[in-house]
PDB file of N, CA and C in Angstrom:
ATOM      1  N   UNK A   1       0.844  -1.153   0.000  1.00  0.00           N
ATOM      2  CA  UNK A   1       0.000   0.000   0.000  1.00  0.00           C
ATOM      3  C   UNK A   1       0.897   1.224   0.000  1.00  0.00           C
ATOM      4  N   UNK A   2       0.466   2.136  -0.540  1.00  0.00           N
ATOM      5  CA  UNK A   2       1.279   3.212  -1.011  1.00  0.00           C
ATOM      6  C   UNK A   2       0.328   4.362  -0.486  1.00  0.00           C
ATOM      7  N   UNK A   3       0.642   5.220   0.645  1.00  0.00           N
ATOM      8  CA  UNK A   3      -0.556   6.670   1.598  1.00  0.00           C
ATOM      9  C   UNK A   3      -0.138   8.015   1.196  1.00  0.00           C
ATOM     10  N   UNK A   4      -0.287   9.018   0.457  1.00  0.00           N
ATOM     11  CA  UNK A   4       0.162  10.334   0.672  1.00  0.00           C
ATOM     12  C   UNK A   4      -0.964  10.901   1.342  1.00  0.00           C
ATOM     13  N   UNK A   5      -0.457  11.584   2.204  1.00  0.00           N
ATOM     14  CA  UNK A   5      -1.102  12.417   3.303  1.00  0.00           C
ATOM     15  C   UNK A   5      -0.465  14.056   2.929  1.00  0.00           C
ATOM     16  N   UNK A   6      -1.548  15.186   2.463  1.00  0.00           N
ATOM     17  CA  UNK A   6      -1.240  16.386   2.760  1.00  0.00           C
ATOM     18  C   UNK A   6      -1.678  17.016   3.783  1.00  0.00           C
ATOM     19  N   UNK A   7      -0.953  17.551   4.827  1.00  0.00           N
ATOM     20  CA  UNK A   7      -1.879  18.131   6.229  1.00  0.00           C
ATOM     21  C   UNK A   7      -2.165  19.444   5.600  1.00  0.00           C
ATOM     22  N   UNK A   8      -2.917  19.737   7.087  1.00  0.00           N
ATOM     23  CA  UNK A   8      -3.328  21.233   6.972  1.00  0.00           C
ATOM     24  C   UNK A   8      -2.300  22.365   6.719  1.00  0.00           C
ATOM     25  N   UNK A   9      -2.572  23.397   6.016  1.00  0.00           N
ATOM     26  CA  UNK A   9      -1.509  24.250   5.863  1.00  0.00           C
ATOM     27  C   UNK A   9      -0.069  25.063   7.207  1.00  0.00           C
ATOM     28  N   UNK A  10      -1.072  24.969   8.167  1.00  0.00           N
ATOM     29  CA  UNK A  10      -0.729  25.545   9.060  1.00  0.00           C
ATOM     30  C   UNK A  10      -0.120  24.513  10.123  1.00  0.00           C
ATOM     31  N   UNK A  11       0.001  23.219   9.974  1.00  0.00           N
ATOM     32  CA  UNK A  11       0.484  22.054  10.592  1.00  0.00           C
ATOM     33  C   UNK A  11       1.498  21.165  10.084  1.00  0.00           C
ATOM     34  N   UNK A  12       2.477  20.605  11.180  1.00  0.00           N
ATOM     35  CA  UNK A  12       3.494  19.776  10.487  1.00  0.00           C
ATOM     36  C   UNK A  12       3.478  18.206  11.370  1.00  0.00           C
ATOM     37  N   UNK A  13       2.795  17.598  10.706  1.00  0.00           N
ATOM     38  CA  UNK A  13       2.484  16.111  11.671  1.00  0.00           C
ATOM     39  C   UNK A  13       3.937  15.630  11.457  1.00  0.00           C
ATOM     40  N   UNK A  14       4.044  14.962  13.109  1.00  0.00           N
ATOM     41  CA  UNK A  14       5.370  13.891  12.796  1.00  0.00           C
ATOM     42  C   UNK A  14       4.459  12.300  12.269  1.00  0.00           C
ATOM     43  N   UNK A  15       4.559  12.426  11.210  1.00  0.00           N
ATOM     44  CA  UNK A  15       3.709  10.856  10.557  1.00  0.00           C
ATOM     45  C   UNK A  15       4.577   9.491  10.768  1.00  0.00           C
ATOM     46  N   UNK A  16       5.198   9.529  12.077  1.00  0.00           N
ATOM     47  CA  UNK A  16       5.433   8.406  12.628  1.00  0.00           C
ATOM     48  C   UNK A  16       4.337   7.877  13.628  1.00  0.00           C
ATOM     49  N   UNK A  17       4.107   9.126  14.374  1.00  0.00           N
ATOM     50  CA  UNK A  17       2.952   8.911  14.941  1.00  0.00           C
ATOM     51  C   UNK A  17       1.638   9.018  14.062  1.00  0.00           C
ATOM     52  N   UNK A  18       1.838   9.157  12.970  1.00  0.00           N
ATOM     53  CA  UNK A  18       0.155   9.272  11.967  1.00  0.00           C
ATOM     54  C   UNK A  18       0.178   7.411  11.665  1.00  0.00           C
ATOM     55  N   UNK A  19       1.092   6.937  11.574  1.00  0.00           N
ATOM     56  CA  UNK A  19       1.584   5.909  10.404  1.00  0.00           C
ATOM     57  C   UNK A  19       0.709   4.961  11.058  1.00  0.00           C
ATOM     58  N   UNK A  20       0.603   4.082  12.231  1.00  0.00           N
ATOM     59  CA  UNK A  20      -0.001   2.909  12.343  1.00  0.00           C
ATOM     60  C   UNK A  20      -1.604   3.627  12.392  1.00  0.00           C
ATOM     61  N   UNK A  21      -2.036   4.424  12.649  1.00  0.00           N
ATOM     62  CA  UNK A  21      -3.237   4.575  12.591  1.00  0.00           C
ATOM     63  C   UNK A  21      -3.893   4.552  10.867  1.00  0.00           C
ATOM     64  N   UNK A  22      -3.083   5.442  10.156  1.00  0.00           N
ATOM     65  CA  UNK A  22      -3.191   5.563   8.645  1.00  0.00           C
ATOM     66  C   UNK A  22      -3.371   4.726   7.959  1.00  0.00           C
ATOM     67  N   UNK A  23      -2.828   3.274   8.296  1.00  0.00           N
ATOM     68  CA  UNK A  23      -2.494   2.237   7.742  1.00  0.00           C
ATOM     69  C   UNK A  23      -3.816   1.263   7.936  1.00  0.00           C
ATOM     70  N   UNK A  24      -3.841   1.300   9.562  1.00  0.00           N
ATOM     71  CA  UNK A  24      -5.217   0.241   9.854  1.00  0.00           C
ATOM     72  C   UNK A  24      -6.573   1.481   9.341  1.00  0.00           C
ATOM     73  N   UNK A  25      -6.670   2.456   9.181  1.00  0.00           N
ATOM     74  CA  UNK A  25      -7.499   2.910   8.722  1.00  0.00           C
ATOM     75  C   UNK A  25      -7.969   2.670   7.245  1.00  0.00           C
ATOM     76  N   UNK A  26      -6.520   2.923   6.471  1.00  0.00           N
ATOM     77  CA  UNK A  26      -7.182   2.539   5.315  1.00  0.00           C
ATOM     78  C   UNK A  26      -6.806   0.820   4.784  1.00  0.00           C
ATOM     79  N   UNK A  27      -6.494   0.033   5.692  1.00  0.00           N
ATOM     80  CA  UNK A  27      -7.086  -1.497   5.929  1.00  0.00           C
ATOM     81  C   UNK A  27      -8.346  -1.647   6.212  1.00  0.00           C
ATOM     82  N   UNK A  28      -8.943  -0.862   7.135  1.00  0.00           N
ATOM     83  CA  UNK A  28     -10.409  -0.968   7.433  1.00  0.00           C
ATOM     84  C   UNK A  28     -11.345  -1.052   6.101  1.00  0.00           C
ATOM     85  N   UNK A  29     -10.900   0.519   5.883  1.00  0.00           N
ATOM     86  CA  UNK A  29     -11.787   1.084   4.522  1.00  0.00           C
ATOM     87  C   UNK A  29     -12.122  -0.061   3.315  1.00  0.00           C
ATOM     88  N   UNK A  30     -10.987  -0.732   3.085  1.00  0.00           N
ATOM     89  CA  UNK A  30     -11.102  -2.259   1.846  1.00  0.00           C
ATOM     90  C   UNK A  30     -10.998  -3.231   2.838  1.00  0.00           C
ATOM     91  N   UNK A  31     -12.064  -3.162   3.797  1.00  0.00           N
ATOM     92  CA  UNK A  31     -12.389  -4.408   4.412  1.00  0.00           C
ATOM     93  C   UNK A  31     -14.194  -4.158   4.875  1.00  0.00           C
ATOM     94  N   UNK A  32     -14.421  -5.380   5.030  1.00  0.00           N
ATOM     95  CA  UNK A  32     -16.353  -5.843   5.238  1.00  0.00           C
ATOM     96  C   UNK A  32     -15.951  -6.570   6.317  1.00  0.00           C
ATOM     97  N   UNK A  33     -16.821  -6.159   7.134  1.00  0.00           N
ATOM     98  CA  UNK A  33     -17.788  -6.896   8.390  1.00  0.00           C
ATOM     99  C   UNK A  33     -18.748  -7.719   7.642  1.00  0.00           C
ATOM    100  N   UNK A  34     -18.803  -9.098   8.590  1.00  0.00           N
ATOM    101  CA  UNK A  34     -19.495 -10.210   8.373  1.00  0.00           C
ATOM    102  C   UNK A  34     -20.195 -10.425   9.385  1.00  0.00           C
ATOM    103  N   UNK A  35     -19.956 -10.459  11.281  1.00  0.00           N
ATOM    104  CA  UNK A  35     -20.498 -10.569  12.333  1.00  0.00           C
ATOM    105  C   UNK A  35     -21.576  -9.649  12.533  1.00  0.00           C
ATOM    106  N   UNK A  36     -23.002 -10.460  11.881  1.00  0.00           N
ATOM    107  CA  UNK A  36     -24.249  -9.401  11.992  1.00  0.00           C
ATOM    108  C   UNK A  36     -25.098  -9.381  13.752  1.00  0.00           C
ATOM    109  N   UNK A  37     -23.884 -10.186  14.556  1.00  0.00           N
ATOM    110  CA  UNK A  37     -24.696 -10.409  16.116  1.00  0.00           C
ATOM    111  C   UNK A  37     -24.333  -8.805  16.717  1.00  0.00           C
ATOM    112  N   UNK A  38     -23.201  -8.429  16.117  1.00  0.00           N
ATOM    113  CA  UNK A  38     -22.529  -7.234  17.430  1.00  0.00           C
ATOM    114  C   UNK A  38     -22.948  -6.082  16.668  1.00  0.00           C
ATOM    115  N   UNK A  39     -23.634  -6.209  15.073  1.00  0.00           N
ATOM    116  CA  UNK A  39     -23.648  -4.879  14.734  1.00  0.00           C
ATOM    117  C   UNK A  39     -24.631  -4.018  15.155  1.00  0.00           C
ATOM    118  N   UNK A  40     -25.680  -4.102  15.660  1.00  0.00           N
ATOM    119  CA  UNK A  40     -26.646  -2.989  16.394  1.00  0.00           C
ATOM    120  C   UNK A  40     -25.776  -2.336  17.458  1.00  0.00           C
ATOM    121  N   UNK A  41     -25.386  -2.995  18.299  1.00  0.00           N
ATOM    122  CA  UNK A  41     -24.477  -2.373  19.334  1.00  0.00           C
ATOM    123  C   UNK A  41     -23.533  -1.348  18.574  1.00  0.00           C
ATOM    124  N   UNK A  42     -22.643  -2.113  17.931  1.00  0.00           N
ATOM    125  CA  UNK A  42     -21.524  -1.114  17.025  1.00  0.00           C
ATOM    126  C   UNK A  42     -22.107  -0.072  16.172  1.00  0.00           C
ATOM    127  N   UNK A  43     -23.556   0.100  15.562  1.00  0.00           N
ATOM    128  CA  UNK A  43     -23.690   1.080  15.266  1.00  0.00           C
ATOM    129  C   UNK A  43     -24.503   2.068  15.940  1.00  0.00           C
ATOM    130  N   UNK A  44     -25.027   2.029  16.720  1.00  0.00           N
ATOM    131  CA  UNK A  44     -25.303   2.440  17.842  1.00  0.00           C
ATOM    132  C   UNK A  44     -24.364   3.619  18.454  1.00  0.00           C
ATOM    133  N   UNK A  45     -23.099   2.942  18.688  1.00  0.00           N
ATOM    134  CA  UNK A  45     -22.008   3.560  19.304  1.00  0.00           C
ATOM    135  C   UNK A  45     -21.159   4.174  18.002  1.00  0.00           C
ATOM    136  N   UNK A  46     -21.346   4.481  16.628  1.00  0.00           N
ATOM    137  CA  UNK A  46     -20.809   4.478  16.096  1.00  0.00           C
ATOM    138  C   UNK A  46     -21.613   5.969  15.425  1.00  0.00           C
ATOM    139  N   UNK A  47     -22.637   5.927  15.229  1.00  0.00           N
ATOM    140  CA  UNK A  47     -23.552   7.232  14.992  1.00  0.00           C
ATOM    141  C   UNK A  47     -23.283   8.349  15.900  1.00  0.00           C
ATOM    142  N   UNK A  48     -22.877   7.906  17.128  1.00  0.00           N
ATOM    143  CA  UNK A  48     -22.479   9.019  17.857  1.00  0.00           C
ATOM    144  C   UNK A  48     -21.425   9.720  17.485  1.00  0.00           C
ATOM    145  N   UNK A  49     -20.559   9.108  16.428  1.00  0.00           N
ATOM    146  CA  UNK A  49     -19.480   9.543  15.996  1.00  0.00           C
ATOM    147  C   UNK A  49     -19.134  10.287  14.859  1.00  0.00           C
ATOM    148  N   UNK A  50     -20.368   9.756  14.036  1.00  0.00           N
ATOM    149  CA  UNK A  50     -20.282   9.862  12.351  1.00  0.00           C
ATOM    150  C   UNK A  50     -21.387  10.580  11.561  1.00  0.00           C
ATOM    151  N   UNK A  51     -20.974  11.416  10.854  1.00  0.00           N
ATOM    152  CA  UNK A  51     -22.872  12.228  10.795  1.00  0.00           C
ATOM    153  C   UNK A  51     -23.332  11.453   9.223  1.00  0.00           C
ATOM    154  N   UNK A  52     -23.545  10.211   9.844  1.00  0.00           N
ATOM    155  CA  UNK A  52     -24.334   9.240   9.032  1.00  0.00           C
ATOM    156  C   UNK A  52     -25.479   8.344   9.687  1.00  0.00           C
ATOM    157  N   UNK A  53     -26.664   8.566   9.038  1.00  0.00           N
ATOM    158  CA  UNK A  53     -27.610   7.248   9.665  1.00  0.00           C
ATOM    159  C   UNK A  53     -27.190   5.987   9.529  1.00  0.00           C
ATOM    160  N   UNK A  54     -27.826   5.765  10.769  1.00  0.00           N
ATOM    161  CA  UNK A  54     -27.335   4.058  11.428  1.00  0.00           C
ATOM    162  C   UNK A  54     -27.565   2.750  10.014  1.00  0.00           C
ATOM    163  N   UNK A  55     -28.628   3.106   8.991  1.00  0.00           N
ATOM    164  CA  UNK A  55     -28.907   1.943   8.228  1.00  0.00           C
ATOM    165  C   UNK A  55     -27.895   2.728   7.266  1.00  0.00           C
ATOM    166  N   UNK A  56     -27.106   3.879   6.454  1.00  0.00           N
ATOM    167  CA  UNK A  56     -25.586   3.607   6.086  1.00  0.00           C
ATOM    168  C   UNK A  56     -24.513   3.434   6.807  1.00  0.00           C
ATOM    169  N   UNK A  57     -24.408   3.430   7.553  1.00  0.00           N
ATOM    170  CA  UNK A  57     -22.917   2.920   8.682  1.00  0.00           C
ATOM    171  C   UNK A  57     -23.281   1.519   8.568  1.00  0.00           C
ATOM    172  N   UNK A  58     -24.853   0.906   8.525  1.00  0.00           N
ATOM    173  CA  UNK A  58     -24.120  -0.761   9.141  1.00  0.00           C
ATOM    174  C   UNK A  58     -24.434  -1.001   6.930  1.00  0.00           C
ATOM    175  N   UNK A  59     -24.853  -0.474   6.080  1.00  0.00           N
ATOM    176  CA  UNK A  59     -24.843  -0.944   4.804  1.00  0.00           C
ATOM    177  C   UNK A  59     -22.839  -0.600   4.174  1.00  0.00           C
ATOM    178  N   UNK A  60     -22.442   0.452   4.890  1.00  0.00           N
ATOM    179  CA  UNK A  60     -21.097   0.573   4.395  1.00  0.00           C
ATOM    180  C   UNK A  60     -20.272  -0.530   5.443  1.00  0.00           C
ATOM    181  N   UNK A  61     -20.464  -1.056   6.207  1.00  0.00           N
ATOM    182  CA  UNK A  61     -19.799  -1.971   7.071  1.00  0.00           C
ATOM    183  C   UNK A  61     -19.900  -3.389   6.247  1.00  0.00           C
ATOM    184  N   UNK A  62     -20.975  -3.478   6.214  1.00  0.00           N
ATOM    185  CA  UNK A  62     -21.640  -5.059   5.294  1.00  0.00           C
ATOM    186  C   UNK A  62     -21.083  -4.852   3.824  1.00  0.00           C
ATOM    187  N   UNK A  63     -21.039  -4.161   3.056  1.00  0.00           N
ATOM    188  CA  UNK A  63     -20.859  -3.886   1.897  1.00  0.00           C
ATOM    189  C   UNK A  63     -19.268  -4.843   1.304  1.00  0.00           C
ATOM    190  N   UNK A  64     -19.303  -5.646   0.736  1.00  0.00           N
ATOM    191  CA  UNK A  64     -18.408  -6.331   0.062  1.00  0.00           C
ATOM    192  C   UNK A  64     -17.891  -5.956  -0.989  1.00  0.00           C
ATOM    193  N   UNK A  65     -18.466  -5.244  -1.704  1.00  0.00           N
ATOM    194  CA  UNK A  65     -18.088  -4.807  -3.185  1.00  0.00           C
ATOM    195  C   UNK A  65     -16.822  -3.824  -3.644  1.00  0.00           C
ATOM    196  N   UNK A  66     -16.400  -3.387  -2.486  1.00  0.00           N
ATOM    197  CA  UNK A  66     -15.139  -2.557  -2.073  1.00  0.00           C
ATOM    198  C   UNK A  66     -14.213  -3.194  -1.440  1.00  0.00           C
ATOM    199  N   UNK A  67     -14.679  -4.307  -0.849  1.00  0.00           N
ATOM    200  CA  UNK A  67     -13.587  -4.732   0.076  1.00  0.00           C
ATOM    201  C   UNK A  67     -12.408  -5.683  -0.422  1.00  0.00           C
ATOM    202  N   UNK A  68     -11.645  -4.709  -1.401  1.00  0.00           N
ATOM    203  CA  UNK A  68     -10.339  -5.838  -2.303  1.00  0.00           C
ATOM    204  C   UNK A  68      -9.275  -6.252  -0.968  1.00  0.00           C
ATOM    205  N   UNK A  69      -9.460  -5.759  -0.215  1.00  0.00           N
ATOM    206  CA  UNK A  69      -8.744  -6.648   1.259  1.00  0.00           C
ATOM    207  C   UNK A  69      -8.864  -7.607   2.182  1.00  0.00           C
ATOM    208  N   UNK A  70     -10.513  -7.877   1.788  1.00  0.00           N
ATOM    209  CA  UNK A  70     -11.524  -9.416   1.943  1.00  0.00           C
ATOM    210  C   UNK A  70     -12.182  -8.737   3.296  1.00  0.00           C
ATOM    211  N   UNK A  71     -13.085  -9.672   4.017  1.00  0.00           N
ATOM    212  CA  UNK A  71     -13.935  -9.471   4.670  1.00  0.00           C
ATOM    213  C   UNK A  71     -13.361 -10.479   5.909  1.00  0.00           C
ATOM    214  N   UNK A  72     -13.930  -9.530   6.899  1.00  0.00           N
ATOM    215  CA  UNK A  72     -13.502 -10.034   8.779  1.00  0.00           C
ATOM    216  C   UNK A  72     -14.583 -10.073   9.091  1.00  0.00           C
ATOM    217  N   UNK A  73     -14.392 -11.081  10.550  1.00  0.00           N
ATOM    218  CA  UNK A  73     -16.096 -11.657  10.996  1.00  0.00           C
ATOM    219  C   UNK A  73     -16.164 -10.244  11.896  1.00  0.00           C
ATOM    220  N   UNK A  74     -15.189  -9.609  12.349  1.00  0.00           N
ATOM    221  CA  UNK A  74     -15.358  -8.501  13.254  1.00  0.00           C
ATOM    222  C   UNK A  74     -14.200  -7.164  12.904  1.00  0.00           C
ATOM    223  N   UNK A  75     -14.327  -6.599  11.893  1.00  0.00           N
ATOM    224  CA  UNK A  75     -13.823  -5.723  11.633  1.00  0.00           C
ATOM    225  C   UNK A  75     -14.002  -4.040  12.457  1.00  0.00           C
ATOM    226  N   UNK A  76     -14.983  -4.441  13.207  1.00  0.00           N
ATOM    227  CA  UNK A  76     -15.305  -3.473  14.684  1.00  0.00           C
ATOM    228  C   UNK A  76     -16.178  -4.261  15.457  1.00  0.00           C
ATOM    229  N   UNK A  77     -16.082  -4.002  16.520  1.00  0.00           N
ATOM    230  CA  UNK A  77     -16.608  -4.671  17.910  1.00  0.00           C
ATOM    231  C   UNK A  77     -16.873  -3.613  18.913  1.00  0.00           C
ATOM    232  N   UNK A  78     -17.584  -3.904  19.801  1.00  0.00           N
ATOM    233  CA  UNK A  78     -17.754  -3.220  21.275  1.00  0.00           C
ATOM    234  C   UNK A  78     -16.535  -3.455  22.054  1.00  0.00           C
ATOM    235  N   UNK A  79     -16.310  -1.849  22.344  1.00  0.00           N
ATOM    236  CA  UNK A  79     -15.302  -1.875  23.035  1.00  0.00           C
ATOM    237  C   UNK A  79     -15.433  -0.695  24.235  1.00  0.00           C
ATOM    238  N   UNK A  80     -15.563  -0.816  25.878  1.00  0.00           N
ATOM    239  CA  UNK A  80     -15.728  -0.045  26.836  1.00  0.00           C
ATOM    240  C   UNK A  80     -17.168   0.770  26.148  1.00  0.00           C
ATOM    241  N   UNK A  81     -16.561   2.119  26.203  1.00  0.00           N
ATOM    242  CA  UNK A  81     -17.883   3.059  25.899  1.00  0.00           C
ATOM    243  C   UNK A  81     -18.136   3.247  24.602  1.00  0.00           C
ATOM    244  N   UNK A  82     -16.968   2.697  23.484  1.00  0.00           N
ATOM    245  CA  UNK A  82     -17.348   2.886  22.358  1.00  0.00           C
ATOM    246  C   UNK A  82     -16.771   1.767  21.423  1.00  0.00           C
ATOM    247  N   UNK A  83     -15.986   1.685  20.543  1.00  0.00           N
ATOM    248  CA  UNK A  83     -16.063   0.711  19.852  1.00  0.00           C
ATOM    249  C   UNK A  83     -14.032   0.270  19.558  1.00  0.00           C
ATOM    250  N   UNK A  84     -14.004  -1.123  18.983  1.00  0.00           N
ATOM    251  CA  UNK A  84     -12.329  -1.493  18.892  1.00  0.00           C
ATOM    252  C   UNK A  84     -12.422  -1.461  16.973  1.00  0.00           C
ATOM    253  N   UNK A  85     -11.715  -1.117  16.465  1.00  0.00           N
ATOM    254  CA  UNK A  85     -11.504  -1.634  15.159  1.00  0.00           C
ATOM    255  C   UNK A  85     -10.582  -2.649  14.969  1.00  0.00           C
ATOM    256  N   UNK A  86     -10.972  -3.581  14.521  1.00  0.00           N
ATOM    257  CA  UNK A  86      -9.753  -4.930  13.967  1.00  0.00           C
ATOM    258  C   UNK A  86      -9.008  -5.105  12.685  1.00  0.00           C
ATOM    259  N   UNK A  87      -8.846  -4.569  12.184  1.00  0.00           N
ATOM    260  CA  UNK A  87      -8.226  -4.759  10.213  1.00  0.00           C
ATOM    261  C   UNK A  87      -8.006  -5.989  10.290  1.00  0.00           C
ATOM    262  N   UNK A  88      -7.811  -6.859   9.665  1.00  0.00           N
ATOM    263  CA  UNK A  88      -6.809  -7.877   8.956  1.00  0.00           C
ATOM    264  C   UNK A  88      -5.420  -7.394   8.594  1.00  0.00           C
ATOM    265  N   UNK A  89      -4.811  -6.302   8.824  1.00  0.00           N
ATOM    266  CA  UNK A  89      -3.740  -5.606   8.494  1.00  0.00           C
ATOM    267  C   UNK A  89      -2.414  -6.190   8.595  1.00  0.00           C
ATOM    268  N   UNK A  90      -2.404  -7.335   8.778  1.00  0.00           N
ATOM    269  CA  UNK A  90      -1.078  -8.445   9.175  1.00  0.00           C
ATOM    270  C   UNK A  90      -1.320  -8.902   7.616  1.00  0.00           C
ATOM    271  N   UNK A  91      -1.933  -8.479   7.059  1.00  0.00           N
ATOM    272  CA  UNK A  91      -2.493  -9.203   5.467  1.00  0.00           C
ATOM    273  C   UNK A  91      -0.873  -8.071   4.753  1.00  0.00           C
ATOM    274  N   UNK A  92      -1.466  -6.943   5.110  1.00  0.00           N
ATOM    275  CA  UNK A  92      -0.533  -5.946   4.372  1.00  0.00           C
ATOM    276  C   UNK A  92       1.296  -6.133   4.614  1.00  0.00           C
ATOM    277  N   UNK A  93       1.834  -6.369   3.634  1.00  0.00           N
ATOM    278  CA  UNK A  93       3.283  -6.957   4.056  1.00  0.00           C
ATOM    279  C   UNK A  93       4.286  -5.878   3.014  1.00  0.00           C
ATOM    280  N   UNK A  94       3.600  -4.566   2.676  1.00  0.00           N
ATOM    281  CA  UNK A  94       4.694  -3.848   2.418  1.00  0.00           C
ATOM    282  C   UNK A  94       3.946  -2.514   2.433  1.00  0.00           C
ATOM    283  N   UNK A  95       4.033  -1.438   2.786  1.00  0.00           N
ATOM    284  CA  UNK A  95       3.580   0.190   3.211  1.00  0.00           C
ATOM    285  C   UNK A  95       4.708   0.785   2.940  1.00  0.00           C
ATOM    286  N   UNK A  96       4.089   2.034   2.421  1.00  0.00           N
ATOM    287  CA  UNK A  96       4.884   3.542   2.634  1.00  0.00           C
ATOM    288  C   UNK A  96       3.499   5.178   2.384  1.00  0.00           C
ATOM    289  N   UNK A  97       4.203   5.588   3.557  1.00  0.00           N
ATOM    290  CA  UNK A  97       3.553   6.496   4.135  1.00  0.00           C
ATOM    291  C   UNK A  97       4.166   7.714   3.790  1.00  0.00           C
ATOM    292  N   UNK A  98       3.528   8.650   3.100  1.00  0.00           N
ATOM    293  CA  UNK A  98       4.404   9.742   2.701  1.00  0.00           C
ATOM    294  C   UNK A  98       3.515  11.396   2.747  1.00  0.00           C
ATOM    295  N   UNK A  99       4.554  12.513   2.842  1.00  0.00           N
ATOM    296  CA  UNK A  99       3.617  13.323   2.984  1.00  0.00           C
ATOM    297  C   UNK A  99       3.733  14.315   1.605  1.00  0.00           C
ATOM    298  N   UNK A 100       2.707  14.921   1.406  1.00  0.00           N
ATOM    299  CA  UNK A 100       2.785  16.117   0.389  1.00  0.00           C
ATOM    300  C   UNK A 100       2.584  17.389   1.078  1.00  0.00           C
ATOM    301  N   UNK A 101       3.207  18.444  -0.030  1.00  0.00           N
ATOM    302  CA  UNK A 101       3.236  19.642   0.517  1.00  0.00           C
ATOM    303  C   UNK A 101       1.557  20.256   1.175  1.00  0.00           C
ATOM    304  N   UNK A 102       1.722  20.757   1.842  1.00  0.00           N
ATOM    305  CA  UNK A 102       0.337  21.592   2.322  1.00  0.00           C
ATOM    306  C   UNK A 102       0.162  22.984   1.420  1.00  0.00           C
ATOM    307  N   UNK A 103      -1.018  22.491   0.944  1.00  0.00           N
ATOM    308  CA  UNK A 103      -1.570  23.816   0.136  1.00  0.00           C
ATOM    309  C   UNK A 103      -2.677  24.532   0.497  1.00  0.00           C
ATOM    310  N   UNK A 104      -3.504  24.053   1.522  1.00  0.00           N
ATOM    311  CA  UNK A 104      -4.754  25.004   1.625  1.00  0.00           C
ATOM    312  C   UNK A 104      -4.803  24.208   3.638  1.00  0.00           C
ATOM    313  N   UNK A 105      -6.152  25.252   3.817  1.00  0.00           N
ATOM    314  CA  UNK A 105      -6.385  25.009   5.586  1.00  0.00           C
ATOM    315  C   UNK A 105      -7.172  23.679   5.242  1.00  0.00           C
ATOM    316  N   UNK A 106      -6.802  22.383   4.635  1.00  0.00           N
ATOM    317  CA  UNK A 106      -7.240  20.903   4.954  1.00  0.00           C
ATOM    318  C   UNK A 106      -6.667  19.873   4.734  1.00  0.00           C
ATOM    319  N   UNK A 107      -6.812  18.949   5.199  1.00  0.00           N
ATOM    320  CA  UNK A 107      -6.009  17.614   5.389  1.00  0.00           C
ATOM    321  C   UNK A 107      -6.551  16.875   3.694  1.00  0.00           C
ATOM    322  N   UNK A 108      -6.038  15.893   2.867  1.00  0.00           N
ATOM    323  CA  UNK A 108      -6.200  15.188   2.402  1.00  0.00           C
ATOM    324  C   UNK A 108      -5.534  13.460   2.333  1.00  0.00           C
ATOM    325  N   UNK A 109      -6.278  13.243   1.963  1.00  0.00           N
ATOM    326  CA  UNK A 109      -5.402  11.858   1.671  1.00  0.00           C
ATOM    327  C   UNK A 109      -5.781  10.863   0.745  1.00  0.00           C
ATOM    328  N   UNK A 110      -4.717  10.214  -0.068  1.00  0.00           N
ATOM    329  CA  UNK A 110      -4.681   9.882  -1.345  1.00  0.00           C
ATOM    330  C   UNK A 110      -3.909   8.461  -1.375  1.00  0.00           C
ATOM    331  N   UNK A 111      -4.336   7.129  -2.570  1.00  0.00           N
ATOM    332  CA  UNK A 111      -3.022   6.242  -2.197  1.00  0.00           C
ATOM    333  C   UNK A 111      -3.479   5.175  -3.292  1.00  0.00           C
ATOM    334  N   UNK A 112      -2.761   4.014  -2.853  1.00  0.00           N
ATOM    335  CA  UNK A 112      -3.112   3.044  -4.058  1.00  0.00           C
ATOM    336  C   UNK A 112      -2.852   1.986  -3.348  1.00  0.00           C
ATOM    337  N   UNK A 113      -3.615   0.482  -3.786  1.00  0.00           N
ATOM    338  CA  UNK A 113      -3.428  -0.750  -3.254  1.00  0.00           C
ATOM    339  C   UNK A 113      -3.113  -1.909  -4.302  1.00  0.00           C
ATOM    340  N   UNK A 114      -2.162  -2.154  -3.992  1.00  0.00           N
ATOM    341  CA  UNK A 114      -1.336  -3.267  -5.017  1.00  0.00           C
ATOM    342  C   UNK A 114      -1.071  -4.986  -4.293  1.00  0.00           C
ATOM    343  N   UNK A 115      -2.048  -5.861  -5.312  1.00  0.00           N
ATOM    344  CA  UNK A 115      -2.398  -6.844  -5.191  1.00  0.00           C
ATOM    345  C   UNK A 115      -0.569  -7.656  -5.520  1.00  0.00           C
ATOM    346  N   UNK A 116       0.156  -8.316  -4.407  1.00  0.00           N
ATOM    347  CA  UNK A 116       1.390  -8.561  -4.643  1.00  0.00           C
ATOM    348  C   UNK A 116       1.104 -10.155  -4.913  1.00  0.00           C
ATOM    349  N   UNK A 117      -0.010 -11.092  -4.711  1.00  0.00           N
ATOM    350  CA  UNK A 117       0.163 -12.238  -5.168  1.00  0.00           C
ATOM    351  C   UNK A 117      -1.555 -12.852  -4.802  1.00  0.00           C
ATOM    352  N   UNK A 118      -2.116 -14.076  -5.432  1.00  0.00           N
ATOM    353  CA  UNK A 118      -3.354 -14.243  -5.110  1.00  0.00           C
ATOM    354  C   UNK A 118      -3.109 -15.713  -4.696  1.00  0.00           C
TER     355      UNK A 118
END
């Protein structure tokens, strides 16, 4: 997987500390939830977070058709007051995390996923 990250104009992230989050994040993103027992709970706790209704949070969770990183029985779970994310991210066996210049007051982020063997 290949991440460019441009921060905000006015900010200089040390993306060592961005890097493991960046990574299982966009592991998440090309991954599907399969465990339909925990998902009311998880979206539940998850609307509080996201300004999306609860029937798209659990249709983008379920959704397979994106997920070129395959599908987990629990790709989020209940966790304390809110929720754990799990990737499959032990799948991913080569990353680079990189930044671009900052051009305006917002964050972006951009990247590509390369299928190394089937």
């Amino acid at each position: 997987m290949k991440v460019e990250i441009r921060p905000h104009l006015e900010r200089r992230p040390v993306i060592g500390g961005l890097m493991k989050g960046v990574i299982d994040g966009v592991v998440c993103a090309f991954q599907a939830h399969t465990d339909t027992s925990v998902l009311p709970d998880v979206v539940t706790r998850l609307v509080k977070d996201l300004p999306a209704r609860p029937e798209e949070i659990e249709r983008c969770l379920l959704d397979q058709r994106r997920a070129v990183l395959g599908a987990v029985p629990r790709l989020v779970s209940p966790y304390r007051e809110g929720v754990k994310w799990d990737p499959a991210d032990h799948l991913c066996v080569a990353g680079e995390v990189l930044t671009a210049e900052a051009v305006d007051a917002r964050w972006a982020i951009k990247g590509q996923i390369v299928e190394l063997l089937r």
